[in-house]
Protein backbone atom coordinates (compact mmCIF):
# COMPACT_ATOMS: atom_id res chain seq x y z
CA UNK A 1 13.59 11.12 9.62
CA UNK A 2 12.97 15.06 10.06
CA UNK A 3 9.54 16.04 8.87
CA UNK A 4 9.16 17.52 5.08
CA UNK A 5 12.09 15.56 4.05
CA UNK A 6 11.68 14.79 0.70
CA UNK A 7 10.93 11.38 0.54
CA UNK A 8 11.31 8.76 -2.53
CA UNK A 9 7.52 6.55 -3.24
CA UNK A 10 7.80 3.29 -3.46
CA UNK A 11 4.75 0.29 -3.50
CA UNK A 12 6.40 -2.77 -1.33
CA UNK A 13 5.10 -5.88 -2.39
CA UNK A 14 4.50 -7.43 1.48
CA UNK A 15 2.85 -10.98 0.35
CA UNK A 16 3.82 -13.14 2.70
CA UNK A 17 6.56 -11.16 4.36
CA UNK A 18 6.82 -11.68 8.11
CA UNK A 19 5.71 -7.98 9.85
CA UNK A 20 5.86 -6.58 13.10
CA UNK A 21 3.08 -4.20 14.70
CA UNK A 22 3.74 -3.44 18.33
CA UNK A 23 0.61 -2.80 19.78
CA UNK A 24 -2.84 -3.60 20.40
CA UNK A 25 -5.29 -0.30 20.39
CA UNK A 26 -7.67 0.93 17.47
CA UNK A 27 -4.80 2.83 15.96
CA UNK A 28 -2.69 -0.75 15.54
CA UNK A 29 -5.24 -2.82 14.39
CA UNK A 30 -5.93 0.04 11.50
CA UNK A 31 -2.30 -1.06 10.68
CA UNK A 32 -2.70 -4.56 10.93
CA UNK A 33 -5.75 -4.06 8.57
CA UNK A 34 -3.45 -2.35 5.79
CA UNK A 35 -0.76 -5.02 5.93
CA UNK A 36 -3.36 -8.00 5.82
CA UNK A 37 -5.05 -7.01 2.94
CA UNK A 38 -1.94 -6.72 1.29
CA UNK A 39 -0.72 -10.61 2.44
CA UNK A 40 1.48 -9.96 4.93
CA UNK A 41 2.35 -12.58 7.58
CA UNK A 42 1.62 -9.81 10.92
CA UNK A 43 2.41 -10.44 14.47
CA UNK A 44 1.38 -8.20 17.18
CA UNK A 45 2.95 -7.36 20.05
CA UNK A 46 0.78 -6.12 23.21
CA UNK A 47 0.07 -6.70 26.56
CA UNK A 48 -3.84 -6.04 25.29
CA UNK A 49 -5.72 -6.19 22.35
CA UNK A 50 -9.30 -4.62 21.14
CA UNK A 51 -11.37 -7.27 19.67
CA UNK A 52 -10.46 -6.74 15.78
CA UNK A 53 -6.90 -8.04 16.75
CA UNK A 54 -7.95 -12.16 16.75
CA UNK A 55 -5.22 -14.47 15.61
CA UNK A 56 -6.28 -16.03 12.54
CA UNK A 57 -4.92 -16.81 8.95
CA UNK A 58 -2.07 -14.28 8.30
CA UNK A 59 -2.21 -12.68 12.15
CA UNK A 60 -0.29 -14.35 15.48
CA UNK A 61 -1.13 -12.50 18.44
CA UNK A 62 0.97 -12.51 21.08
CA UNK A 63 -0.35 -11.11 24.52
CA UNK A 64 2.87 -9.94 26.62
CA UNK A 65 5.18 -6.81 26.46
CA UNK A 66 7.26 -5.90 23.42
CA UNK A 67 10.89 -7.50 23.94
CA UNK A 68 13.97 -5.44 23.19
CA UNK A 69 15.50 -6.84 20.06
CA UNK A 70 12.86 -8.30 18.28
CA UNK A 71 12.31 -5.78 15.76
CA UNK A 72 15.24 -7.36 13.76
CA UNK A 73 13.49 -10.54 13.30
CA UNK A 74 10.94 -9.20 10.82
CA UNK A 75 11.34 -7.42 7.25
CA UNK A 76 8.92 -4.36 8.03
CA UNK A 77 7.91 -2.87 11.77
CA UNK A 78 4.93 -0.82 12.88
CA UNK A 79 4.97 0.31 16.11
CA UNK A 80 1.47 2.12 17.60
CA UNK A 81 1.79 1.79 21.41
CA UNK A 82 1.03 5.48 22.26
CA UNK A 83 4.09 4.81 24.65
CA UNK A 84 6.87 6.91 24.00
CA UNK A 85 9.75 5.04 25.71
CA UNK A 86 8.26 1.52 24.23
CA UNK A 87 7.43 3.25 20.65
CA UNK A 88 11.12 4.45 21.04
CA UNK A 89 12.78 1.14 21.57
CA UNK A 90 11.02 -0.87 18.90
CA UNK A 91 12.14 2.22 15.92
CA UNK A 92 15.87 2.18 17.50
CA UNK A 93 15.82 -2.02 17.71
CA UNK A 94 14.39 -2.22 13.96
CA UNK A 95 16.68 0.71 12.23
CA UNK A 96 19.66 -1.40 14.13
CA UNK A 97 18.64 -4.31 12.40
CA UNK A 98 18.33 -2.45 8.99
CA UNK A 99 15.12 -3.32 9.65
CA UNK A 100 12.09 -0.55 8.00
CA UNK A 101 10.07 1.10 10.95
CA UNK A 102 6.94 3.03 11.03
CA UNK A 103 6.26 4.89 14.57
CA UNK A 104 3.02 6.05 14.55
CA UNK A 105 2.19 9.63 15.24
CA UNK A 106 6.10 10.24 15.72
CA UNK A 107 7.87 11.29 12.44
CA UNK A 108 11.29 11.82 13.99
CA UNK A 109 11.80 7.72 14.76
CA UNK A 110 10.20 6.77 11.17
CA UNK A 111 12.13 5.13 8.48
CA UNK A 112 9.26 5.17 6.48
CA UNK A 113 5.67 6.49 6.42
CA UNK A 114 2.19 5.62 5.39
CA UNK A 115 0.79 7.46 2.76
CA UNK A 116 -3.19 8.17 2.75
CA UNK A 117 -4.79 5.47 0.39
CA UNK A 118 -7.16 4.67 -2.14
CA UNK A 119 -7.60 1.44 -4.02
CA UNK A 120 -9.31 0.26 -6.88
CA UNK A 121 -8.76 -3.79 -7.76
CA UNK A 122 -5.02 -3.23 -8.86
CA UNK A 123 -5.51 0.90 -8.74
CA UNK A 124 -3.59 2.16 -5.66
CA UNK A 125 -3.64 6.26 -5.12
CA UNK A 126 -1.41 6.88 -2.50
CA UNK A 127 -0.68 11.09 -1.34
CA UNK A 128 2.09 11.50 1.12
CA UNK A 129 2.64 14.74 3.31
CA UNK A 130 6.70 14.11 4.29
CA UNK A 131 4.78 13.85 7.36
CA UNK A 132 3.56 17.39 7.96
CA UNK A 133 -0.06 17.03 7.97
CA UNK A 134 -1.81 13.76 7.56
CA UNK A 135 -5.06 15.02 7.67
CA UNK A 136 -3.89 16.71 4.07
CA UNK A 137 -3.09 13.93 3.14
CA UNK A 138 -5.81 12.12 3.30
CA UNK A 139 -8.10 15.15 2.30
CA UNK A 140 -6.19 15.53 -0.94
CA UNK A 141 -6.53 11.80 -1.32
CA UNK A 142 -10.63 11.70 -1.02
CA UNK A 143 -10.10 14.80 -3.42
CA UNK A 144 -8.47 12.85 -5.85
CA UNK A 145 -10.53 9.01 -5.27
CA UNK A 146 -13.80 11.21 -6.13
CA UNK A 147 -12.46 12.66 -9.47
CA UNK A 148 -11.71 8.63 -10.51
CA UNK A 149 -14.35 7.22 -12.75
CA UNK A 150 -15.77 4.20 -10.79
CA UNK A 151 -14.18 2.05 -13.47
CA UNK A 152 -10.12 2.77 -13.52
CA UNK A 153 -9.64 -0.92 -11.72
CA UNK A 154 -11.49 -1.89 -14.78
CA UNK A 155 -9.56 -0.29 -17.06
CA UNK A 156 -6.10 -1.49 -15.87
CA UNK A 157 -7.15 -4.97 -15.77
CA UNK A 158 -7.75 -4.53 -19.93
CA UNK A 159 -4.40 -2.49 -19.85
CA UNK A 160 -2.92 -5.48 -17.76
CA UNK A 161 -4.12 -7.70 -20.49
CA UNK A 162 -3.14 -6.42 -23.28
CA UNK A 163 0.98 -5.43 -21.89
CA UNK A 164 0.86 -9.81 -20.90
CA UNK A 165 -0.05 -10.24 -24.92
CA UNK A 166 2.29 -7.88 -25.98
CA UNK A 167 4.91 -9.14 -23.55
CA UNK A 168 4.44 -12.60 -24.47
CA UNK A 169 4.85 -12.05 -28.56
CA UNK A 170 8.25 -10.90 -27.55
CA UNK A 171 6.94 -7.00 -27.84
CA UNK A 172 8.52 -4.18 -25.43
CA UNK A 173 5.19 -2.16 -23.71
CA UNK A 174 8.07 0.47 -22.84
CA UNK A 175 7.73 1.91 -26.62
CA UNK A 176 4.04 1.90 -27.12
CA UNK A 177 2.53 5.22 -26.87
CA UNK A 178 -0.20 4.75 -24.04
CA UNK A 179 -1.06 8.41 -23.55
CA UNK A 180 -3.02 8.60 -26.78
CA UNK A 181 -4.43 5.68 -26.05
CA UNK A 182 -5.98 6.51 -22.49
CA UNK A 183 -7.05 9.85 -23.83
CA UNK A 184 -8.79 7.81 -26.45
CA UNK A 185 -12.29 6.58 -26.60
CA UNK A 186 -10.97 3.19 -24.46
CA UNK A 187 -11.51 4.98 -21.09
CA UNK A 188 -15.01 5.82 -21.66
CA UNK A 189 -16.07 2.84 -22.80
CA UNK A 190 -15.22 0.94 -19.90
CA UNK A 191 -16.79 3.90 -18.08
CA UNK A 192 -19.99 3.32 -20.05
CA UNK A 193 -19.80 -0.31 -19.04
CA UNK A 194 -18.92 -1.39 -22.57
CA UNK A 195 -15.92 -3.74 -21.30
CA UNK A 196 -15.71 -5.52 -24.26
CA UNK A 197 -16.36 -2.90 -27.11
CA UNK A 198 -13.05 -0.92 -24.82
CA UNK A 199 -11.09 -3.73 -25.34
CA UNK A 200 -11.98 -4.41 -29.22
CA UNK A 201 -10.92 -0.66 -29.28
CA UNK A 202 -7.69 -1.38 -27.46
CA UNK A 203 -6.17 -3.90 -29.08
CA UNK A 204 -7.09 -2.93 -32.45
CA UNK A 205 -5.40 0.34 -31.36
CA UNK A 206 -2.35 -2.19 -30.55
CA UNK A 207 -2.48 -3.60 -33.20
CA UNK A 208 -3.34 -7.33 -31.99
CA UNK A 209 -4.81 -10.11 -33.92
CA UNK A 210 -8.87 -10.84 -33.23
């Protein structure tokens, strides 16, 4: 991809979805860290590994070179070898395949790229760059993660709640007027840590039973 491209956002659910990183330095493991907590099924791909990189539940490790080819057998690809030639390989093997590559630090073999992140239980605040500057990125994103109340998780857990009731009566959650709600008194509520006096307040503002 050429840097600044406009590029379209997307949240890939990775659960269990077999992923490449090739690699084994600090900058790879930070990748490995990111898929893992999202459920991915990693294997890495180095000759050497620093010590955060131990097989174990959701991680195989394997200890040689990367082999040409590879890249195709998996549904997403990092590759973080600070190797040009090697980094090169793995993006060309993977985009062959159809396969979705990352190359760290090297925008022009990148199918895709990692925004700079911020989570909150089911709350993810991602900022993207196109590349250009990812310590922007993840400036703006501190930026924005410290003008979050504490308690948005909280908050779209009730939210997530109350669409599953709505959903389940046989309602549509696509015609209910949320913005009124969320600049309502529900938000501060669950700010105040009055969780269940925000979501009295929010389904009565639904209109729900009890």
């Amino acid at each position: 991809m050429v840097q600044g491209t406009p590029l379209y956002p997307v949240a890939l659910a990775v659960a269990g979805m077999p992923c490449l990183v090739v690699g084994g330095g600090p900058v790879a493991a930070r990748k490995v860290a990111g898929l893992r907590s999202c459920g991915a099924e990693v294997t890495v791909v180095a000759p050497s590994v620093v010590a955060d990189l131990v097989a174990g539940p959701g991680l195989t490790v394997h200890l040689r070179p990367y082999r040409r080819g590879e890249a195709r057998d998996y549904r997403l690809v990092v590759t973080a070898t600070g190797v040009p030639e090697v980094d090169r390989a793995v993006a060309t093997d993977a985009e062959a395949g159809g396969v979705w590559v990352n190359s760290a630090d090297d925008i022009g073999n990148c199918t895709f790229i990692l925004p700079a992140v911020h989570r909150d239980g089911p709350v993810t605040v991602a900022v993207s760059t196109a590349g250009t500057s990812p310590a922007l990125a993840g400036w703006l994103r501190d930026r924005v993660a410290a003008a979050l109340a504490p308690t948005v998780g909280t908050l779209a857990q009730l939210l997530a709640e109350a669409r599953a009731e709505l959903q389940a009566g046989g309602a549509s959650t696509e015609s209910v007027a949320w913005r009124p709600i969320l600049d309502g008194p529900v938000p501060a509520l669950v700010a105040t840590g009055d969780t269940a006096g925000a979501r009295r307040q929010l389904r009565a503002e639904l209109g729900l039973a009890g």
